[in-house]
PDB file of N, CA and C in Angstrom:
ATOM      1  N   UNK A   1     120.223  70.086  81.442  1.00  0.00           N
ATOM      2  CA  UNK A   1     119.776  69.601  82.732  1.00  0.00           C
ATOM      3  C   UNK A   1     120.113  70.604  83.832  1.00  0.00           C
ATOM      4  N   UNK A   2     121.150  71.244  84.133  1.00  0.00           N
ATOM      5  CA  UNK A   2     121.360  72.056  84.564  1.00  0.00           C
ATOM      6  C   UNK A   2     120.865  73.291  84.741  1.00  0.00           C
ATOM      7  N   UNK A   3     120.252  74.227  83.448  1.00  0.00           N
ATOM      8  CA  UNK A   3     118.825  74.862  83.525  1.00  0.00           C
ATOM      9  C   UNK A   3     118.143  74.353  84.117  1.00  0.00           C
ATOM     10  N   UNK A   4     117.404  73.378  84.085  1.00  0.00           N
ATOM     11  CA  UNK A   4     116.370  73.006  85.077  1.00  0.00           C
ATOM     12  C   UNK A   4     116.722  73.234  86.165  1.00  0.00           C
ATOM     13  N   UNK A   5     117.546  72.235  86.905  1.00  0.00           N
ATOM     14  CA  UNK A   5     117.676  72.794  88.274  1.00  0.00           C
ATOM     15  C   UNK A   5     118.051  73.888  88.599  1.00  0.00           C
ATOM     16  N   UNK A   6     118.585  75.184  87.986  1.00  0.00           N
ATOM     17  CA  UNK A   6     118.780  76.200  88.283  1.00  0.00           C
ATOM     18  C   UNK A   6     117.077  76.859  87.980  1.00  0.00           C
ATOM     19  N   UNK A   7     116.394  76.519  87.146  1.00  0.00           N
ATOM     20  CA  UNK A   7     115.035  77.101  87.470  1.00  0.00           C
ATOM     21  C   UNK A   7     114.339  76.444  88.669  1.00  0.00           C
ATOM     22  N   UNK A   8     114.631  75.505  88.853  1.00  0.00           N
ATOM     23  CA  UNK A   8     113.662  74.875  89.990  1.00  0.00           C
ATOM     24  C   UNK A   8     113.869  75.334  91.385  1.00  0.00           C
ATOM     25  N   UNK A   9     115.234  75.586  91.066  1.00  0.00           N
ATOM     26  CA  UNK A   9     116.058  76.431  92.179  1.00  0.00           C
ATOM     27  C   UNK A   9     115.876  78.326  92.883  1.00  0.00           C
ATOM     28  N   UNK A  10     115.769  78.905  91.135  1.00  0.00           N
ATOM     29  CA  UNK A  10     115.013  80.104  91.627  1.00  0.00           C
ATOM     30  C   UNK A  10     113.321  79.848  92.016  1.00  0.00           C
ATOM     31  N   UNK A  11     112.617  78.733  91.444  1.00  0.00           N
ATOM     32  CA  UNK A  11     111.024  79.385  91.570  1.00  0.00           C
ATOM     33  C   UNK A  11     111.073  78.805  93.135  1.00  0.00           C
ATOM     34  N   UNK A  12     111.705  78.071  93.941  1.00  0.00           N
ATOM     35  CA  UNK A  12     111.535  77.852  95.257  1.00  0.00           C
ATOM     36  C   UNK A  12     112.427  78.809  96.014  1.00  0.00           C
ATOM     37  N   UNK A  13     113.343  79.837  95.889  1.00  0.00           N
ATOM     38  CA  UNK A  13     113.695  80.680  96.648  1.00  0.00           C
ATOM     39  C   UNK A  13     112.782  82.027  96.522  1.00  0.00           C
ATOM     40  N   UNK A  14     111.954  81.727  95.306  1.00  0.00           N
ATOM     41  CA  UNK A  14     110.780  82.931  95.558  1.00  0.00           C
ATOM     42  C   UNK A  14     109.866  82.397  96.329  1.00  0.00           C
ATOM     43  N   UNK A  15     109.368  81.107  96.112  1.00  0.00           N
ATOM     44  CA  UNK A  15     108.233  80.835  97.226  1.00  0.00           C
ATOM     45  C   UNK A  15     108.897  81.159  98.172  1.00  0.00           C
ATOM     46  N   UNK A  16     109.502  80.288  98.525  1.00  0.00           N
ATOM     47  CA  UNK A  16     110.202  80.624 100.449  1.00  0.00           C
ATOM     48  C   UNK A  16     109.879  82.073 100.759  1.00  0.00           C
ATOM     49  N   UNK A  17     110.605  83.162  99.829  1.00  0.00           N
ATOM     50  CA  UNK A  17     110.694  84.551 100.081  1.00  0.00           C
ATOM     51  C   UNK A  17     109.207  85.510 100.244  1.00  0.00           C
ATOM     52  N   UNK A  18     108.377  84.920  99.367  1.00  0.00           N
ATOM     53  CA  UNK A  18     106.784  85.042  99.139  1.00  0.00           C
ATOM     54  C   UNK A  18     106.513  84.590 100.744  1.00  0.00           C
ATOM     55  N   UNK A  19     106.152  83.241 101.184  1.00  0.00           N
ATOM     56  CA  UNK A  19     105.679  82.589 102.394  1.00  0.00           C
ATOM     57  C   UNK A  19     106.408  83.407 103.403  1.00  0.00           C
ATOM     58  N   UNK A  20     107.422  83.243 103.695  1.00  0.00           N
ATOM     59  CA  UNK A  20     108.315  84.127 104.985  1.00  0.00           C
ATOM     60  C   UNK A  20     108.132  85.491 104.956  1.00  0.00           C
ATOM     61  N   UNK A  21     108.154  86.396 104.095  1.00  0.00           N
ATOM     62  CA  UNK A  21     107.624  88.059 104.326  1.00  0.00           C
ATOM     63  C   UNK A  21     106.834  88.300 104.059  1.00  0.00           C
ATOM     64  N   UNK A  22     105.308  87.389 102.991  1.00  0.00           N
ATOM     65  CA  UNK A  22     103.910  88.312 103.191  1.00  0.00           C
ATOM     66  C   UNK A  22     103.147  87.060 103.502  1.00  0.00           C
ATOM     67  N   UNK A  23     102.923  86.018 104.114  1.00  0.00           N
ATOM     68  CA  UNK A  23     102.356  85.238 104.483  1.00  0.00           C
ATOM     69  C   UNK A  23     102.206  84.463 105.612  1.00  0.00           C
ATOM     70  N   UNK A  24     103.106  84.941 106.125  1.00  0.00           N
ATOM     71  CA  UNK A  24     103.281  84.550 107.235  1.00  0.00           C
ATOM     72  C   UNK A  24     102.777  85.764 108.893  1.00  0.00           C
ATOM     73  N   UNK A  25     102.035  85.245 109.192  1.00  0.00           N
ATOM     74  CA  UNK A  25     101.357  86.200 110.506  1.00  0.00           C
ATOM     75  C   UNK A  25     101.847  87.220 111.490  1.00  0.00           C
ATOM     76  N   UNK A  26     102.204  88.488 111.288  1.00  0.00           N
ATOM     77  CA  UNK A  26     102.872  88.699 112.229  1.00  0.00           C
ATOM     78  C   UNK A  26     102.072  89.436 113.643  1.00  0.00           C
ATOM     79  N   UNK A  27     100.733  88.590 113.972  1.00  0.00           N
ATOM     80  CA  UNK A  27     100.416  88.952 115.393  1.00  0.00           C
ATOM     81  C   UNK A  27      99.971  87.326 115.775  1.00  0.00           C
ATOM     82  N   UNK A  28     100.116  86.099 115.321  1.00  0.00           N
ATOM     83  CA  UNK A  28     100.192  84.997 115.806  1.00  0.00           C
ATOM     84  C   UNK A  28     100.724  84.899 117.260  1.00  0.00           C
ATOM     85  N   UNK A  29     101.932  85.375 116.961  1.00  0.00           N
ATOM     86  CA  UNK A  29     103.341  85.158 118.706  1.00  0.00           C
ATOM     87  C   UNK A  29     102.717  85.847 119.803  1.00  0.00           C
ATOM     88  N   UNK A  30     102.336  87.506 119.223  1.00  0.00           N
ATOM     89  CA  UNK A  30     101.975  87.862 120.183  1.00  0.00           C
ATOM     90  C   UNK A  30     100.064  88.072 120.575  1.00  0.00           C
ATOM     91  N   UNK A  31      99.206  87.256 119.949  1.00  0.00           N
ATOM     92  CA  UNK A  31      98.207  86.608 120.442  1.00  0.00           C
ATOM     93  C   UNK A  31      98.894  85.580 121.329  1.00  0.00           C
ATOM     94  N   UNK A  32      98.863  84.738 120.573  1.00  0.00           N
ATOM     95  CA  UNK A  32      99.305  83.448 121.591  1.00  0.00           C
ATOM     96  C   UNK A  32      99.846  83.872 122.788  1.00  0.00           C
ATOM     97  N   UNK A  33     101.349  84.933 123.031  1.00  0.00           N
ATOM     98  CA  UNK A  33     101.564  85.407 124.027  1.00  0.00           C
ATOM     99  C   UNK A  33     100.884  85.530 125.525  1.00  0.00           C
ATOM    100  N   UNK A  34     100.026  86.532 124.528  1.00  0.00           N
ATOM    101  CA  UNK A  34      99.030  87.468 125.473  1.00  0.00           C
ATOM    102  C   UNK A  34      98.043  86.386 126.221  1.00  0.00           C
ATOM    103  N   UNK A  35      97.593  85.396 125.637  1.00  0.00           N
ATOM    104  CA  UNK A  35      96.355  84.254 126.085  1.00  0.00           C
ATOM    105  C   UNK A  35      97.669  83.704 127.326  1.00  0.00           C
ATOM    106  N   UNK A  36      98.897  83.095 127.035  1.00  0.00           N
ATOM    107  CA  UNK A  36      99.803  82.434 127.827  1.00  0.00           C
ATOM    108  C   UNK A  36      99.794  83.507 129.036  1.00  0.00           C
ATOM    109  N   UNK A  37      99.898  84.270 129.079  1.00  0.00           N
ATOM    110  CA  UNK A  37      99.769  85.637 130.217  1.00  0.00           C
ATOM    111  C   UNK A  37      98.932  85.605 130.691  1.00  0.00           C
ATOM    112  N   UNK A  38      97.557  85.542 130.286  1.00  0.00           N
ATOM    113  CA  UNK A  38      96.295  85.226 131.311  1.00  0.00           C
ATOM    114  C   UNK A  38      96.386  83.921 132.044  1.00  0.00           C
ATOM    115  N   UNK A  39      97.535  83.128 132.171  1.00  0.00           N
ATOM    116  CA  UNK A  39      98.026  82.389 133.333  1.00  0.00           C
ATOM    117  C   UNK A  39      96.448  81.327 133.124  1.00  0.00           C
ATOM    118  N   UNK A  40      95.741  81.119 132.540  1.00  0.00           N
ATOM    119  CA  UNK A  40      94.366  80.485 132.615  1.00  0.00           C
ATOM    120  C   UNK A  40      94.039  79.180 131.248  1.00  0.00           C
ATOM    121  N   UNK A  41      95.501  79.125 130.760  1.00  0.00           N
ATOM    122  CA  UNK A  41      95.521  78.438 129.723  1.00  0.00           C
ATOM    123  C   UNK A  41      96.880  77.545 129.489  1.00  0.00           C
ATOM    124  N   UNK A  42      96.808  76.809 128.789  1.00  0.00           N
ATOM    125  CA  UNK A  42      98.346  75.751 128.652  1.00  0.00           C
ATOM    126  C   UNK A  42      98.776  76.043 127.571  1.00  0.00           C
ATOM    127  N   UNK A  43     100.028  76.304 127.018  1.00  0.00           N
ATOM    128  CA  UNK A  43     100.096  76.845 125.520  1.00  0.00           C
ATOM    129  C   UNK A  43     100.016  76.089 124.567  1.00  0.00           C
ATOM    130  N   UNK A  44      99.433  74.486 124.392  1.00  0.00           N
ATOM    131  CA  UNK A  44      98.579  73.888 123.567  1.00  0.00           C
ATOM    132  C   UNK A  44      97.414  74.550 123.341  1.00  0.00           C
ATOM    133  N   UNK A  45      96.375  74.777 124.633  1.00  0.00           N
ATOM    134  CA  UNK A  45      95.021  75.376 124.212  1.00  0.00           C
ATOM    135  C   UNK A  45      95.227  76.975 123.130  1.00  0.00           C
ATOM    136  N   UNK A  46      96.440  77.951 124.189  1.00  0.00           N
ATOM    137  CA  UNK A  46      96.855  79.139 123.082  1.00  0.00           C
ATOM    138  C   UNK A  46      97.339  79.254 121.861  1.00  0.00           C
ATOM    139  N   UNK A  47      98.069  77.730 121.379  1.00  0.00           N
ATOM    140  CA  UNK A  47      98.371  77.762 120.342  1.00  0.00           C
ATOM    141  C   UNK A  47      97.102  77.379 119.401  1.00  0.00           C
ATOM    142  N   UNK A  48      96.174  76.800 120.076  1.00  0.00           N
ATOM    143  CA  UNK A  48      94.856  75.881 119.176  1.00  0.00           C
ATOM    144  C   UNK A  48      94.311  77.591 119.029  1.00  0.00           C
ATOM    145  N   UNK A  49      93.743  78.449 120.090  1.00  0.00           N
ATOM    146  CA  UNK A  49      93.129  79.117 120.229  1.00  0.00           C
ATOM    147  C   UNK A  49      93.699  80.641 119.271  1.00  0.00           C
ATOM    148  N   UNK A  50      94.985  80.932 119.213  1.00  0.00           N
ATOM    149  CA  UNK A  50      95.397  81.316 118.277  1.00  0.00           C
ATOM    150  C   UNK A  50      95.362  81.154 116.871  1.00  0.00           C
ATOM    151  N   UNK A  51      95.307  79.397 116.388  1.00  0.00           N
ATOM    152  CA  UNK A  51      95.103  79.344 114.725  1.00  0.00           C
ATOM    153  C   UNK A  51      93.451  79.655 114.483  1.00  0.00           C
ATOM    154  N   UNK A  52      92.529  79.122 115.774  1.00  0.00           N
ATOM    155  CA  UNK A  52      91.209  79.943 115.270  1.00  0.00           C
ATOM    156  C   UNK A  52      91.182  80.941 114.957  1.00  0.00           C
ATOM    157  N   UNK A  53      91.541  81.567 115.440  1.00  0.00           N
ATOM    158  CA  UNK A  53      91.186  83.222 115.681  1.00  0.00           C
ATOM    159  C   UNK A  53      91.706  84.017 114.420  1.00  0.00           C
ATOM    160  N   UNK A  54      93.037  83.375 114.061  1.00  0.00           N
ATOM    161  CA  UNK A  54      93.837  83.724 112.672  1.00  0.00           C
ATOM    162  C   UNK A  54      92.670  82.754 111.726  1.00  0.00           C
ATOM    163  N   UNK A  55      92.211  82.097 111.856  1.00  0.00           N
ATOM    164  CA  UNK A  55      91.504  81.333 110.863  1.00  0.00           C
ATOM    165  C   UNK A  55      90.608  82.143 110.119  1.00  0.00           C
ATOM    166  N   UNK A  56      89.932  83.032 111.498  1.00  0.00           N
ATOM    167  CA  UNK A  56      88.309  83.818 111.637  1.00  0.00           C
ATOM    168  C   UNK A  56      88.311  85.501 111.178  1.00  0.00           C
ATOM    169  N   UNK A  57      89.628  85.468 111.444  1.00  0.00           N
ATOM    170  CA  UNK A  57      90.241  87.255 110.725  1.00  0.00           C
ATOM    171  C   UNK A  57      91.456  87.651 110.340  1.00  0.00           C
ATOM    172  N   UNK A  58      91.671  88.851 109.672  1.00  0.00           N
ATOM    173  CA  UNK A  58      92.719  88.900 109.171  1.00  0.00           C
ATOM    174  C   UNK A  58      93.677  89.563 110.506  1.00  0.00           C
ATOM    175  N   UNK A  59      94.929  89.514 109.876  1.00  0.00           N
ATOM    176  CA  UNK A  59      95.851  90.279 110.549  1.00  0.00           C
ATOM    177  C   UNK A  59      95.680  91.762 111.062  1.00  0.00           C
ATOM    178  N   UNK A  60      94.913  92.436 110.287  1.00  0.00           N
ATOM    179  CA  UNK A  60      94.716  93.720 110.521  1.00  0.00           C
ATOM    180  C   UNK A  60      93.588  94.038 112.195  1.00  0.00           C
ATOM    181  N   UNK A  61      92.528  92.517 111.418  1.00  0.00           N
ATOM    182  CA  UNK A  61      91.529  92.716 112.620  1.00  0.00           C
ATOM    183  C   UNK A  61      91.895  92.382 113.905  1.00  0.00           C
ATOM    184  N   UNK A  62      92.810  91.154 114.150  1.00  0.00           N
ATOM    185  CA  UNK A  62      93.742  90.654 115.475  1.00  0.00           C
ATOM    186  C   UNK A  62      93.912  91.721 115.915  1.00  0.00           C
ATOM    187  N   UNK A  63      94.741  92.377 115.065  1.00  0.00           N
ATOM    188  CA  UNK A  63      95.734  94.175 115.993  1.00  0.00           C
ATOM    189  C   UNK A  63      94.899  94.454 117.066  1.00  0.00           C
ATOM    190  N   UNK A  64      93.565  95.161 115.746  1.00  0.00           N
ATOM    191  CA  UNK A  64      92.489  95.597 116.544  1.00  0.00           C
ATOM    192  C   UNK A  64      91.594  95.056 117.986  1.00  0.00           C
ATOM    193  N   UNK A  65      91.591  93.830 117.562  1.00  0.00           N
ATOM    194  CA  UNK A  65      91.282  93.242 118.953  1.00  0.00           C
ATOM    195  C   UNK A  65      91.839  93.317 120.294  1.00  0.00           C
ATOM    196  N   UNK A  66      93.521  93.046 119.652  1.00  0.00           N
ATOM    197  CA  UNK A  66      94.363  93.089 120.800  1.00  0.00           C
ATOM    198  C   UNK A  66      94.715  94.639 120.783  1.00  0.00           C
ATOM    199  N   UNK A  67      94.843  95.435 120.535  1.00  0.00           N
ATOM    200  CA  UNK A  67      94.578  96.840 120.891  1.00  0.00           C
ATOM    201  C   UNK A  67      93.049  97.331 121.284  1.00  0.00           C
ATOM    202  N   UNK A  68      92.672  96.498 121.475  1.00  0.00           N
ATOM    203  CA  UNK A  68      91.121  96.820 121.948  1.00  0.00           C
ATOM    204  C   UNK A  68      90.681  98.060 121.265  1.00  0.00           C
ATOM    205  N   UNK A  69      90.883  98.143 119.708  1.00  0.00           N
ATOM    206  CA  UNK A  69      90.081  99.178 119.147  1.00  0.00           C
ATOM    207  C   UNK A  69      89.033  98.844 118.317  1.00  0.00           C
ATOM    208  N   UNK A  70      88.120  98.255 119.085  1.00  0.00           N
ATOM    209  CA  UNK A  70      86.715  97.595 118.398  1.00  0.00           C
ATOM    210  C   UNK A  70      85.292  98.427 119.121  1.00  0.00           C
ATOM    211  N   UNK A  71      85.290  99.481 117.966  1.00  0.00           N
ATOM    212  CA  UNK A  71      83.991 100.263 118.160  1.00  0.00           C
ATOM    213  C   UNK A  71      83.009  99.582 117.816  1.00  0.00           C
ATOM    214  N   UNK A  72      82.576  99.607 116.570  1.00  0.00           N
ATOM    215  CA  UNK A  72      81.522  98.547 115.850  1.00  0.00           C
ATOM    216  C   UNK A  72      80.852  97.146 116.895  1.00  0.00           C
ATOM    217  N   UNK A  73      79.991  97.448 117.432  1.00  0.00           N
ATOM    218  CA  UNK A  73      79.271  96.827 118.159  1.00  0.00           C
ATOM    219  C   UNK A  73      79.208  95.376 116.932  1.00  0.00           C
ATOM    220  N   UNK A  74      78.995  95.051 115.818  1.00  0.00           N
ATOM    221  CA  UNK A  74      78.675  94.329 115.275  1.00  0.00           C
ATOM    222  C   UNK A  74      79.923  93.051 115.434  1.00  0.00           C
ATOM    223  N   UNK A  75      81.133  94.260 114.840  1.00  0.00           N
ATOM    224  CA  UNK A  75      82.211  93.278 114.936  1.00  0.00           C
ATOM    225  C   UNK A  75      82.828  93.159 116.441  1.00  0.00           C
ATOM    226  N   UNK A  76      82.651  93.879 117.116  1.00  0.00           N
ATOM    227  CA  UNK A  76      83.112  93.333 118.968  1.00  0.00           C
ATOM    228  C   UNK A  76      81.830  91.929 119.008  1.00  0.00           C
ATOM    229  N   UNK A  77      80.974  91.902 118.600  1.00  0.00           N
ATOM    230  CA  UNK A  77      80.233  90.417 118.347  1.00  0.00           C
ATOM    231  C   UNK A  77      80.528  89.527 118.289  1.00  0.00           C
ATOM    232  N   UNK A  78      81.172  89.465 116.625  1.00  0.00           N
ATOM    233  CA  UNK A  78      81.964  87.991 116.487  1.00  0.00           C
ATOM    234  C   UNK A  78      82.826  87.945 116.884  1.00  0.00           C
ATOM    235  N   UNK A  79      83.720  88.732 117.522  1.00  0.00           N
ATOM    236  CA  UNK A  79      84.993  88.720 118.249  1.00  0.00           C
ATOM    237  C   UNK A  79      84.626  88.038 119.029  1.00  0.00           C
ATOM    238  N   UNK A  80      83.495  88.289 120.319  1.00  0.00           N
ATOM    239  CA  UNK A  80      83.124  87.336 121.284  1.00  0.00           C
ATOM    240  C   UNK A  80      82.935  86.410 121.555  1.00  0.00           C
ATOM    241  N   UNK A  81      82.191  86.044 120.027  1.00  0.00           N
ATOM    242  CA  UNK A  81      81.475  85.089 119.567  1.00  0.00           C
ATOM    243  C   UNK A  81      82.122  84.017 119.527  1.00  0.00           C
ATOM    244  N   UNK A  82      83.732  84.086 118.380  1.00  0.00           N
ATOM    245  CA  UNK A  82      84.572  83.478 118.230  1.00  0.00           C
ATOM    246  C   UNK A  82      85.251  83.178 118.945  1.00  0.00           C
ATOM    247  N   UNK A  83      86.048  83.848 120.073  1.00  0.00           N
ATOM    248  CA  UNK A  83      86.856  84.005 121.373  1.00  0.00           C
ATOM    249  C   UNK A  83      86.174  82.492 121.951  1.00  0.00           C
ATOM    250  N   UNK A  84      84.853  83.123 122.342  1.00  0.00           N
ATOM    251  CA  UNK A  84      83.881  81.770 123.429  1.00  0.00           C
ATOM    252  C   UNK A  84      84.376  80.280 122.239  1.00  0.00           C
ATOM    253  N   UNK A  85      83.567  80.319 120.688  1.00  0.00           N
ATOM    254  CA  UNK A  85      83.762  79.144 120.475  1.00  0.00           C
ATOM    255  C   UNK A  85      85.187  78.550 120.175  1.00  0.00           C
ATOM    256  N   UNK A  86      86.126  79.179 120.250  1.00  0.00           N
ATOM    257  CA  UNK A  86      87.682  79.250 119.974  1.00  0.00           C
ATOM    258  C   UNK A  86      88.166  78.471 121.529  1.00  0.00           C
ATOM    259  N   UNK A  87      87.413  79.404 122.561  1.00  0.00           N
ATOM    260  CA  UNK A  87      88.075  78.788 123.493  1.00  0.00           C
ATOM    261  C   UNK A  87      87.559  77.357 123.864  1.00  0.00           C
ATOM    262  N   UNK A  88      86.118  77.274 123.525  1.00  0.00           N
ATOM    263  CA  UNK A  88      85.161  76.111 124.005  1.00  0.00           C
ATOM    264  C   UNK A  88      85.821  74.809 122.741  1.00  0.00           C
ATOM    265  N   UNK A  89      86.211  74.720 121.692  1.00  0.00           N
ATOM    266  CA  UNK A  89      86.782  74.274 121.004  1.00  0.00           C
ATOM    267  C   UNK A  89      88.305  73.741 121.308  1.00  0.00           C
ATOM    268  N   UNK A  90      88.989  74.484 121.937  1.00  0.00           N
ATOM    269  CA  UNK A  90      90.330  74.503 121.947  1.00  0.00           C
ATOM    270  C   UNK A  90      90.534  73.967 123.647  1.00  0.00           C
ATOM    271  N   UNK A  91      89.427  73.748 124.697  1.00  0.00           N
ATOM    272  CA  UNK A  91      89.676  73.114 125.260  1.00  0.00           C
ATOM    273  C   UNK A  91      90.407  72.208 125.810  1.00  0.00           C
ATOM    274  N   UNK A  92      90.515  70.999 125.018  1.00  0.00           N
ATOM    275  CA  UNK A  92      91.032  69.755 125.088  1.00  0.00           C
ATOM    276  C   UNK A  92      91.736  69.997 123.611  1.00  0.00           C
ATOM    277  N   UNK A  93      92.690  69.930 122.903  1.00  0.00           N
ATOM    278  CA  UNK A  93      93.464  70.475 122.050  1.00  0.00           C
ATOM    279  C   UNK A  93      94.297  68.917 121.874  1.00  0.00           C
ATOM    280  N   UNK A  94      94.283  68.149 120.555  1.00  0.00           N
ATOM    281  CA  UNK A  94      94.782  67.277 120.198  1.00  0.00           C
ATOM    282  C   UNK A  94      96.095  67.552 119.856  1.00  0.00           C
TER     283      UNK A  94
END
């Protein structure tokens, strides 16, 4: 019995370790941030407006957004695209 819980014990200190260093977002805080800074939002709507946006791209593409390095006319698109329905969505934020 004791095996067991010592296995049940390691396979959940690997999840945890899995979820907390590669799964977990690290430009969430500072999206959300940055929207709370445009003084034009409540940080309910930034927090709603943040899980879209993480919903709609990866981590890599956020950077890019928020470093404003979006050449590609195609993808500065849905960026827009999403932004408008992210924000028009996140409005009123349950």
């Amino acid at each position: 019995m004791g095996k067991v819980f010592l296995w049940m014990a390691a396979v959940l200190l690997a999840i945890y370790l899995v979820k907390s260093q590669f799964l977990t977002s690290k430009t969430w805080t500072p999206f959300r941030d940055g929207c709370l800074a445009s003084g034009n939002a409540t940080e309910e709507q930034c927090n709603c407006l943040s899980n879209y946006v993480h919903e709609r791209f990866s981590d890599q593409e956020v950077q890019r957004i928020m470093d404003n390095r979006s050449t590609d006319p195609v993808f500065s698109e849905k960026v827009n695209n999403t932004v408008v329905a992210g924000t028009l969505a996140c409005r009123n934020p349950e």
